[in-house]
N, C-alpha and C. Protein backbone atom coordinates (compact mmCIF):
# COMPACT_ATOMS: atom_id res chain seq x y z
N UNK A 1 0.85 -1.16 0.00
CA UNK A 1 0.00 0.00 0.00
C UNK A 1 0.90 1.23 0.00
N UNK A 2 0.46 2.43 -0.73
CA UNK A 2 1.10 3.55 -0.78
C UNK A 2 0.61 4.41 -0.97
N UNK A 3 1.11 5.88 -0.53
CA UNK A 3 0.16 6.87 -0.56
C UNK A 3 1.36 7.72 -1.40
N UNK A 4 0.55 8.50 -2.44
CA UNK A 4 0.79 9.98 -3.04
C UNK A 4 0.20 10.90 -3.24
N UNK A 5 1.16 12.31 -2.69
CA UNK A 5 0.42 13.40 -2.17
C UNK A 5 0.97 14.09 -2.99
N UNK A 6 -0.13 14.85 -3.69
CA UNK A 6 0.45 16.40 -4.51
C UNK A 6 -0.11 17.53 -4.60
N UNK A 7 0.78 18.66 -4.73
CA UNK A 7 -0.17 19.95 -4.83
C UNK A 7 0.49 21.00 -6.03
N UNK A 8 -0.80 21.83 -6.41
CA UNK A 8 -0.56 22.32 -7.21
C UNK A 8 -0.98 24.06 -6.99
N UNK A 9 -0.21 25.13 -6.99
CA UNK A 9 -0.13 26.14 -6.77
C UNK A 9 -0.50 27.37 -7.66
N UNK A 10 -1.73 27.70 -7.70
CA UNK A 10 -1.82 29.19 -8.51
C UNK A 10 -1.89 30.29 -7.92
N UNK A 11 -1.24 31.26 -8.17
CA UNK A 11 -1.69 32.14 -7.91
C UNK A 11 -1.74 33.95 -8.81
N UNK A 12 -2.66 34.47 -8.40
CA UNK A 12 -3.69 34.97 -9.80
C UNK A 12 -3.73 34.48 -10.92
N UNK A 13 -4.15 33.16 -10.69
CA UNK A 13 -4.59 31.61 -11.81
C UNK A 13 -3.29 32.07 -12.59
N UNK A 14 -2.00 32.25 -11.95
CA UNK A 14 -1.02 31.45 -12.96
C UNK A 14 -0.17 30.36 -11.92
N UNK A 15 -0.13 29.16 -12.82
CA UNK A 15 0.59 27.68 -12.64
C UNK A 15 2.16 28.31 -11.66
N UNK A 16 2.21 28.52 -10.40
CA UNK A 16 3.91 28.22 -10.32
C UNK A 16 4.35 27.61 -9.37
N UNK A 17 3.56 26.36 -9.43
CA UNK A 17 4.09 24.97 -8.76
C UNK A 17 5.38 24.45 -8.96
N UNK A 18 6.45 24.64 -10.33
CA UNK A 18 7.18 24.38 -9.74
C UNK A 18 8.66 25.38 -9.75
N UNK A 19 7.83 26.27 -8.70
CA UNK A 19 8.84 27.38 -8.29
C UNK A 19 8.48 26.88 -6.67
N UNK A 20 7.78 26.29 -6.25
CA UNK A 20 7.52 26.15 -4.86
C UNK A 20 8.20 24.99 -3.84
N UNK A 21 8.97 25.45 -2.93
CA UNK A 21 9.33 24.41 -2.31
C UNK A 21 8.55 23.63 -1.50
N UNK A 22 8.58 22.34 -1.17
CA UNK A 22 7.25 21.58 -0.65
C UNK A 22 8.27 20.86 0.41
N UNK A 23 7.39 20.96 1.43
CA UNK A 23 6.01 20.78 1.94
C UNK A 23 5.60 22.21 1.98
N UNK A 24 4.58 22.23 1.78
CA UNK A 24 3.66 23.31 2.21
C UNK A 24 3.65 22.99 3.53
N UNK A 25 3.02 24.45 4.38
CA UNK A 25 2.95 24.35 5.69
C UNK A 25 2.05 25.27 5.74
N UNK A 26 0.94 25.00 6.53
CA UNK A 26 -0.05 25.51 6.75
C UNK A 26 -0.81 25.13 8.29
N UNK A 27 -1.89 25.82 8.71
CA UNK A 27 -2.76 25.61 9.75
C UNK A 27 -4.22 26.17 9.22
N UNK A 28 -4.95 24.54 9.84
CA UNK A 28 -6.39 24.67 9.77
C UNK A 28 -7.07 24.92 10.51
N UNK A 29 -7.26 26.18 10.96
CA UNK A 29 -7.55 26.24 13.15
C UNK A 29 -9.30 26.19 12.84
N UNK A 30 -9.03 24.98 13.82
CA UNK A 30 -10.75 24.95 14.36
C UNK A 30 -11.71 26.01 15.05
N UNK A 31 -10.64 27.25 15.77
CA UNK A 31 -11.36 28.56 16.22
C UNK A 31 -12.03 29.42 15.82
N UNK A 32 -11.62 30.46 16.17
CA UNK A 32 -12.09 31.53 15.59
C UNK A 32 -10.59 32.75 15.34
N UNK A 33 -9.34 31.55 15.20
CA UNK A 33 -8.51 32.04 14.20
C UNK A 33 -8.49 31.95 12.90
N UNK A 34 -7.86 32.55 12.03
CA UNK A 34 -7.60 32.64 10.81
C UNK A 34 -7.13 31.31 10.00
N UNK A 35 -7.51 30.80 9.34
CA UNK A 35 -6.44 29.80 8.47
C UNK A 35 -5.19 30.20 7.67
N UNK A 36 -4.06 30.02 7.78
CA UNK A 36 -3.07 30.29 7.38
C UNK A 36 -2.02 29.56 6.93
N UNK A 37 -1.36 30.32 5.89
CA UNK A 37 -0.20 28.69 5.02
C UNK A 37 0.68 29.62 5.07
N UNK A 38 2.15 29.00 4.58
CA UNK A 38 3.42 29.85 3.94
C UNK A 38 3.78 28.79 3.23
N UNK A 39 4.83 29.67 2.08
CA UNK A 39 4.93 29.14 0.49
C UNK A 39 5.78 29.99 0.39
N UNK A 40 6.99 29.27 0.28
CA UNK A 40 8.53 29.28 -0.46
C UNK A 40 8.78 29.30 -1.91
N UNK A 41 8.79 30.13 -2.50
CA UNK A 41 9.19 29.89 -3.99
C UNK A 41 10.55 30.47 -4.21
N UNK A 42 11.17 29.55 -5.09
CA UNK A 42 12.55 29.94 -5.66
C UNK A 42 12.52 30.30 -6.96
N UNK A 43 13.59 31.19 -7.43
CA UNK A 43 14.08 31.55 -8.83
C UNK A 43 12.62 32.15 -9.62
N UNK A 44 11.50 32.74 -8.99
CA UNK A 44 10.65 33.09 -9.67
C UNK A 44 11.10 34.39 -11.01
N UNK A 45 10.92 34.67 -11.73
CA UNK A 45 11.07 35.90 -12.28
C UNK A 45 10.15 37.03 -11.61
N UNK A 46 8.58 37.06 -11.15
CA UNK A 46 7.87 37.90 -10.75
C UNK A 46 8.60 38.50 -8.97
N UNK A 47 8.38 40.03 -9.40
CA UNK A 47 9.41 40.47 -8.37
C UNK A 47 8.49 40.54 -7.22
N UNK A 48 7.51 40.89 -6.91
CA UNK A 48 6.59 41.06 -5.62
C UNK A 48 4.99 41.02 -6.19
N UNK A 49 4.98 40.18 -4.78
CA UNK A 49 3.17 39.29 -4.93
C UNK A 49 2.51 40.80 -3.97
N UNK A 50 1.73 41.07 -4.67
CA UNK A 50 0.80 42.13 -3.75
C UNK A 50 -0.28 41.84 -2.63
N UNK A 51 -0.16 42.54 -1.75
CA UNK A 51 -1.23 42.24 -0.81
C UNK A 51 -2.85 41.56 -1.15
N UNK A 52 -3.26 40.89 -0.58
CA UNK A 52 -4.28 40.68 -1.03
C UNK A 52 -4.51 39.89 -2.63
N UNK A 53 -3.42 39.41 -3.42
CA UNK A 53 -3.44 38.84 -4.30
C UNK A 53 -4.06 37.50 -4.14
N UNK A 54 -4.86 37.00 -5.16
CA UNK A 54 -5.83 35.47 -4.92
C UNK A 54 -4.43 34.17 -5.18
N UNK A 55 -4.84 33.39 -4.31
CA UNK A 55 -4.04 32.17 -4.40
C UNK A 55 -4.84 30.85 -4.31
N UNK A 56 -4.33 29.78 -5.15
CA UNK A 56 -5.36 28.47 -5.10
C UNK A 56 -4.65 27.23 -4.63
N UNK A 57 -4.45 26.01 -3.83
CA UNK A 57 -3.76 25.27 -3.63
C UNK A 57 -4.77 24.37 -4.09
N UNK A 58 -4.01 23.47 -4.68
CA UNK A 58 -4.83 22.30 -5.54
C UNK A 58 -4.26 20.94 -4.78
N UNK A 59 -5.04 20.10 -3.82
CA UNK A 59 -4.20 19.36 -2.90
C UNK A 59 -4.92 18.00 -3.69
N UNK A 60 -4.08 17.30 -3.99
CA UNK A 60 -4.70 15.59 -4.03
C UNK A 60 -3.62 14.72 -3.30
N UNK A 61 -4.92 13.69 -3.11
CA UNK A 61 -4.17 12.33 -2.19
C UNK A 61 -4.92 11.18 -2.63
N UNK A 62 -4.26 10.55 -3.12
CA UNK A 62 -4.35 9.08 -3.68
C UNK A 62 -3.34 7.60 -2.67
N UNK A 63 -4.74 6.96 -2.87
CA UNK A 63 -3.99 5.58 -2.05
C UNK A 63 -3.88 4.53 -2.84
N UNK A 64 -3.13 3.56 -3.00
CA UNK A 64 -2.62 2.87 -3.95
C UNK A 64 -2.31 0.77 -3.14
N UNK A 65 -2.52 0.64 -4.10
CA UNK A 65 -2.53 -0.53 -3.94
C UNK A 65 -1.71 -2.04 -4.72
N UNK A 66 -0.87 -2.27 -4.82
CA UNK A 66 0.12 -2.49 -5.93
C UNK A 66 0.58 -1.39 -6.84
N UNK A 67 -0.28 -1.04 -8.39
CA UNK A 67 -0.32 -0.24 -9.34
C UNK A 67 -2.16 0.37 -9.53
N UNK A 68 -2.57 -0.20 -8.36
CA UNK A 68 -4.31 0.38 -8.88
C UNK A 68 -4.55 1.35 -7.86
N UNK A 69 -4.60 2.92 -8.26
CA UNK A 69 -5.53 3.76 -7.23
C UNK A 69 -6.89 3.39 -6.55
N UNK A 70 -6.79 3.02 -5.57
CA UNK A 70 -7.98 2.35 -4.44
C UNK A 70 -9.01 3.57 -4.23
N UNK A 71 -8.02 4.71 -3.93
CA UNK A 71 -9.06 5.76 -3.66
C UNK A 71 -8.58 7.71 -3.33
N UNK A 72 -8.96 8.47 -3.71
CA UNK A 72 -8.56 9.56 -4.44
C UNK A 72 -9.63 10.59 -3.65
N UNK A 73 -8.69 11.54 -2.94
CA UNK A 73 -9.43 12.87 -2.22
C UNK A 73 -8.84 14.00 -2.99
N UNK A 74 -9.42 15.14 -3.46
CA UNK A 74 -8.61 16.27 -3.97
C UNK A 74 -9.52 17.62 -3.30
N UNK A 75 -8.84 18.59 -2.63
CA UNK A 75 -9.21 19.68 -2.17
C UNK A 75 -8.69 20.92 -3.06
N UNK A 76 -9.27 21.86 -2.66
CA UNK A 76 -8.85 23.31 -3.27
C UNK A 76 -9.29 24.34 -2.20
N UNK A 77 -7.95 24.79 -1.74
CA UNK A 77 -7.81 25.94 -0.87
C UNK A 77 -7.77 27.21 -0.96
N UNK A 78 -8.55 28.20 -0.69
CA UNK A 78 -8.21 29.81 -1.30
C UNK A 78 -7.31 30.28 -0.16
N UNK A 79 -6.94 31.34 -0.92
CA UNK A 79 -6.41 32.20 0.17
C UNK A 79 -6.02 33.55 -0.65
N UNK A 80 -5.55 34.57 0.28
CA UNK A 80 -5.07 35.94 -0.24
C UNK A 80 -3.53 36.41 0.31
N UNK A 81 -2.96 36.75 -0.17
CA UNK A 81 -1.31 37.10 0.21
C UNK A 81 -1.58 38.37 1.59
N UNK A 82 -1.45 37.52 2.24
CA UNK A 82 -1.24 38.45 3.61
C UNK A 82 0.41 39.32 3.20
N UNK A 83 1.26 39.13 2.82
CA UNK A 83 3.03 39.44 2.65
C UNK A 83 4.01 38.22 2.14
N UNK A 84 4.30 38.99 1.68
CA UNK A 84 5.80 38.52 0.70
C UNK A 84 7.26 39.58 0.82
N UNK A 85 7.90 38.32 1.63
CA UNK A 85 9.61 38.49 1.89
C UNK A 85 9.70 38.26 0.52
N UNK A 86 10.81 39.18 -0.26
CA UNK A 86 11.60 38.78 -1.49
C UNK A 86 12.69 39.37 -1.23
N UNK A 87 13.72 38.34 -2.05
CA UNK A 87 14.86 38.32 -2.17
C UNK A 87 15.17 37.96 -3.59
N UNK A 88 16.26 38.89 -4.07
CA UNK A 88 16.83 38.65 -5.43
C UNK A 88 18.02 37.80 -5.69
N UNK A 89 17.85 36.75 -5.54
CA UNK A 89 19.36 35.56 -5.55
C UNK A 89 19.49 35.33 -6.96
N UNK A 90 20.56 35.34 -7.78
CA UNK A 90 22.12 36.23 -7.17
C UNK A 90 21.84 37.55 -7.71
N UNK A 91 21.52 38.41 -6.83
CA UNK A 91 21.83 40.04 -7.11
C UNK A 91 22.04 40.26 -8.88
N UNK A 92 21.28 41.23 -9.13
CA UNK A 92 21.16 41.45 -10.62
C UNK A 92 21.00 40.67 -11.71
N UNK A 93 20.48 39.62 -11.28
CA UNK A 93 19.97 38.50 -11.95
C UNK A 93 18.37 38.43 -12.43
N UNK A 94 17.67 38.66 -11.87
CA UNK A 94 16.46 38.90 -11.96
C UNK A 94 15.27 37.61 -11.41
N UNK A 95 16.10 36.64 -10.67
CA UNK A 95 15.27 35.49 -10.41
C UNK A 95 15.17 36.47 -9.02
N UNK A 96 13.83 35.72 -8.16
CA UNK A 96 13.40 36.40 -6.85
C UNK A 96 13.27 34.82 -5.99
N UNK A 97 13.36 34.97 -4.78
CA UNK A 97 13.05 33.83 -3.62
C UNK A 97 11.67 34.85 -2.77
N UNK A 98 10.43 33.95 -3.04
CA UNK A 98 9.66 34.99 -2.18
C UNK A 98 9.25 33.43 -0.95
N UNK A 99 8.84 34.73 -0.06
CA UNK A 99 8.24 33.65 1.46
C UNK A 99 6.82 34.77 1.38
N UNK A 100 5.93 33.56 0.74
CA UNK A 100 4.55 34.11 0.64
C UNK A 100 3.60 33.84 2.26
N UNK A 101 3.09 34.55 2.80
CA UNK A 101 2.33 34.50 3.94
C UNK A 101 1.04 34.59 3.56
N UNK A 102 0.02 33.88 3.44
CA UNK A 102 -1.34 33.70 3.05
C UNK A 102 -1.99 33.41 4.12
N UNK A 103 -3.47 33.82 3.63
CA UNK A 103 -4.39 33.82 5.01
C UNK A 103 -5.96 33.97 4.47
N UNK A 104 -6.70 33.17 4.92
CA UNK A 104 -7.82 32.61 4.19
C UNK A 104 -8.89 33.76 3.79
N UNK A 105 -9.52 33.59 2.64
CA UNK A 105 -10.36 34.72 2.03
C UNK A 105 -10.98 35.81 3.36
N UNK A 106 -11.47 35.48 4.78
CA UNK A 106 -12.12 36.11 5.06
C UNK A 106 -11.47 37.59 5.48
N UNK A 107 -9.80 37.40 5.36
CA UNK A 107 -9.01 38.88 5.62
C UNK A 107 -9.67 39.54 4.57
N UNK A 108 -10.22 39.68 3.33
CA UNK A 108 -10.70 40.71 2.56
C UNK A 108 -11.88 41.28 3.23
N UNK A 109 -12.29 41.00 4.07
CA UNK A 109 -13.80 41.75 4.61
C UNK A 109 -13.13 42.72 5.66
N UNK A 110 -11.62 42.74 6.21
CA UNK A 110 -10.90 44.12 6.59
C UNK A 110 -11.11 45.16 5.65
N UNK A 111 -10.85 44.96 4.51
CA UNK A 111 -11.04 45.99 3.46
C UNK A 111 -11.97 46.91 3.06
N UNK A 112 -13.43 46.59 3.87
CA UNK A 112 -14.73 47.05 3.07
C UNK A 112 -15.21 47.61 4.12
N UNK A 113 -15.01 49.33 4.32
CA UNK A 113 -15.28 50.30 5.31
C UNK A 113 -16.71 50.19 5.23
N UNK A 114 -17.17 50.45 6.36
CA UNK A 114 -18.54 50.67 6.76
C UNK A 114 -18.90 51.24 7.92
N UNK A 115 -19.76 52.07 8.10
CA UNK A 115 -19.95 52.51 9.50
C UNK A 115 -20.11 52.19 10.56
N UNK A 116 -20.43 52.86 11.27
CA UNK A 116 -20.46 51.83 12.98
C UNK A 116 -21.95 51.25 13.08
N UNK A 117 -22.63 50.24 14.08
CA UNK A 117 -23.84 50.21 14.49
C UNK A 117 -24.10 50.31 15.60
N UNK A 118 -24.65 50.51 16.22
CA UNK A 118 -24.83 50.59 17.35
C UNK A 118 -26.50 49.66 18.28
N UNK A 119 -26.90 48.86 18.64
CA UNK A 119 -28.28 48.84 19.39
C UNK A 119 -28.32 49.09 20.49
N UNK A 120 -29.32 50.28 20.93
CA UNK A 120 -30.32 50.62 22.24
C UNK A 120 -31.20 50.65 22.42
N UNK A 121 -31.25 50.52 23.92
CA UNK A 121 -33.03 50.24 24.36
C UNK A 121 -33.47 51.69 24.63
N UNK A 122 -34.11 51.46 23.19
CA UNK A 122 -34.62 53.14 22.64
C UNK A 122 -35.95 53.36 24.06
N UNK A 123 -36.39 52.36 24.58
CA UNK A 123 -37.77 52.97 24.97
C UNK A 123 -37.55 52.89 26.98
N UNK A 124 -36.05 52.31 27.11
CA UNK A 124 -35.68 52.24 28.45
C UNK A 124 -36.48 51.71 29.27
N UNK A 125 -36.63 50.16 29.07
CA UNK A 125 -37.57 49.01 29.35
C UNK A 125 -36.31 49.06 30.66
N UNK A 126 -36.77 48.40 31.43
CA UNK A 126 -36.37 47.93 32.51
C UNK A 126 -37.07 46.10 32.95
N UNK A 127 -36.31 45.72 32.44
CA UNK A 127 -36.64 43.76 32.04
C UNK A 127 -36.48 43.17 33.50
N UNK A 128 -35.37 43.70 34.28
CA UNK A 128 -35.27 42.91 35.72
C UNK A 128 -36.29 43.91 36.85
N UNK A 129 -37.02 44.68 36.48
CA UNK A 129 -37.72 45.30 37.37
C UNK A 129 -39.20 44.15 37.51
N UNK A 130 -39.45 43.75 36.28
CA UNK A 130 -40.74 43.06 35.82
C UNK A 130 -40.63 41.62 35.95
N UNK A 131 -39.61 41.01 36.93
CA UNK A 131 -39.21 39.86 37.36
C UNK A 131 -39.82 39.24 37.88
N UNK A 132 -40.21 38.29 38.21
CA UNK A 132 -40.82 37.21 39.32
C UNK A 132 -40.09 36.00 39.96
N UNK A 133 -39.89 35.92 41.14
CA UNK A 133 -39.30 34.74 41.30
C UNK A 133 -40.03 33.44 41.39
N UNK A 134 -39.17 32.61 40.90
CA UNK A 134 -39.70 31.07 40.42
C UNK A 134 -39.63 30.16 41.92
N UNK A 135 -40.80 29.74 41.80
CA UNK A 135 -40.71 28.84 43.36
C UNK A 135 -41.04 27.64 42.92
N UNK A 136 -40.74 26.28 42.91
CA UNK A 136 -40.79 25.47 42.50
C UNK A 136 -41.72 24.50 43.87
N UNK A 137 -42.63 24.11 43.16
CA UNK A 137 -43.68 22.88 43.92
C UNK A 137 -42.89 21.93 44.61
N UNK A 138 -43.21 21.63 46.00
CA UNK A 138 -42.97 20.71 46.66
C UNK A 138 -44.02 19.84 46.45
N UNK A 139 -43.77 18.26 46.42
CA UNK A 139 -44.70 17.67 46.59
C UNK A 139 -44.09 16.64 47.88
N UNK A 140 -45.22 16.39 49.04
CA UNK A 140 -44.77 15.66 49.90
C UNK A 140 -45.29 14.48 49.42
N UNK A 141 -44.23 13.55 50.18
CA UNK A 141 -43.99 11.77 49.54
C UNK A 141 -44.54 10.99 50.97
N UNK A 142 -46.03 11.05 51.56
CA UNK A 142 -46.19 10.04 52.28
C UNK A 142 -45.90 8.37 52.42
């Protein structure tokens, strides 16, 4: 039995999987943190990924069985470029090393100003004034 794992990397739907060093590394937080990956690419020509740029990870996993695929999961991950470290290796060359920091679509809803809201109790109800206390039935057990 054997397993093969692959992924495939776009980002603003162009192919540059293999500018990427793998493993990918990422976190899937069950909270109410952010999901977040980083992505190593070498010798790219493109000099800097912009904030907020769309990214796609194309993940498959196949299990194997002699030479026959038994059974086959494939995901697709979004995300948006939180920052990109670049570096120009070797100096005046024009290839770049970027360390992409991504972070799942919902950082774009930082972006979209809107005003404040506010709710009050416009009519100044007073809810614990109109209380009753709960007395619960005894029943005696002759």
């Amino acid at each position: 039995m054997a397993v093969r794992n692959s992924a495939a990397v776009y980002i603003n739907g162009i192919n540059y999987t293999h500018y990427v060093v793998m493993p990918l590394k990422w976190g899937n937080f069950l909270d109410e943190q952010l999901d977040e990956t980083i992505i190593t690419l070498r010798r790219s020509k493109k000099k800097v990924f912009p904030p907020l740029t769309p990214v796609e990870i194309h993940l498959k996993n196949e299990l194997y069985w002699k030479q026959t695929v038994n059974k086959t999961h494939t995901d697709v991950k979004q995300f948006v470029v939180a920052n990109d470290s670049v570096t120009e290796v070797p100096n005046g060359k024009g290839l770049f090393d970027h360390e992409l920091a991504l972070i799942e679509l919902t950082k774009i809803l930082e972006c979209i100003v809107v005003d404040t809201c506010t709710f009050t109790n416009d009519i100044g109800r007073n809810y614990i004034k109109e209380s009753n206390v709960i007395v619960p039935d005894v029943v005696d057990e002759e």
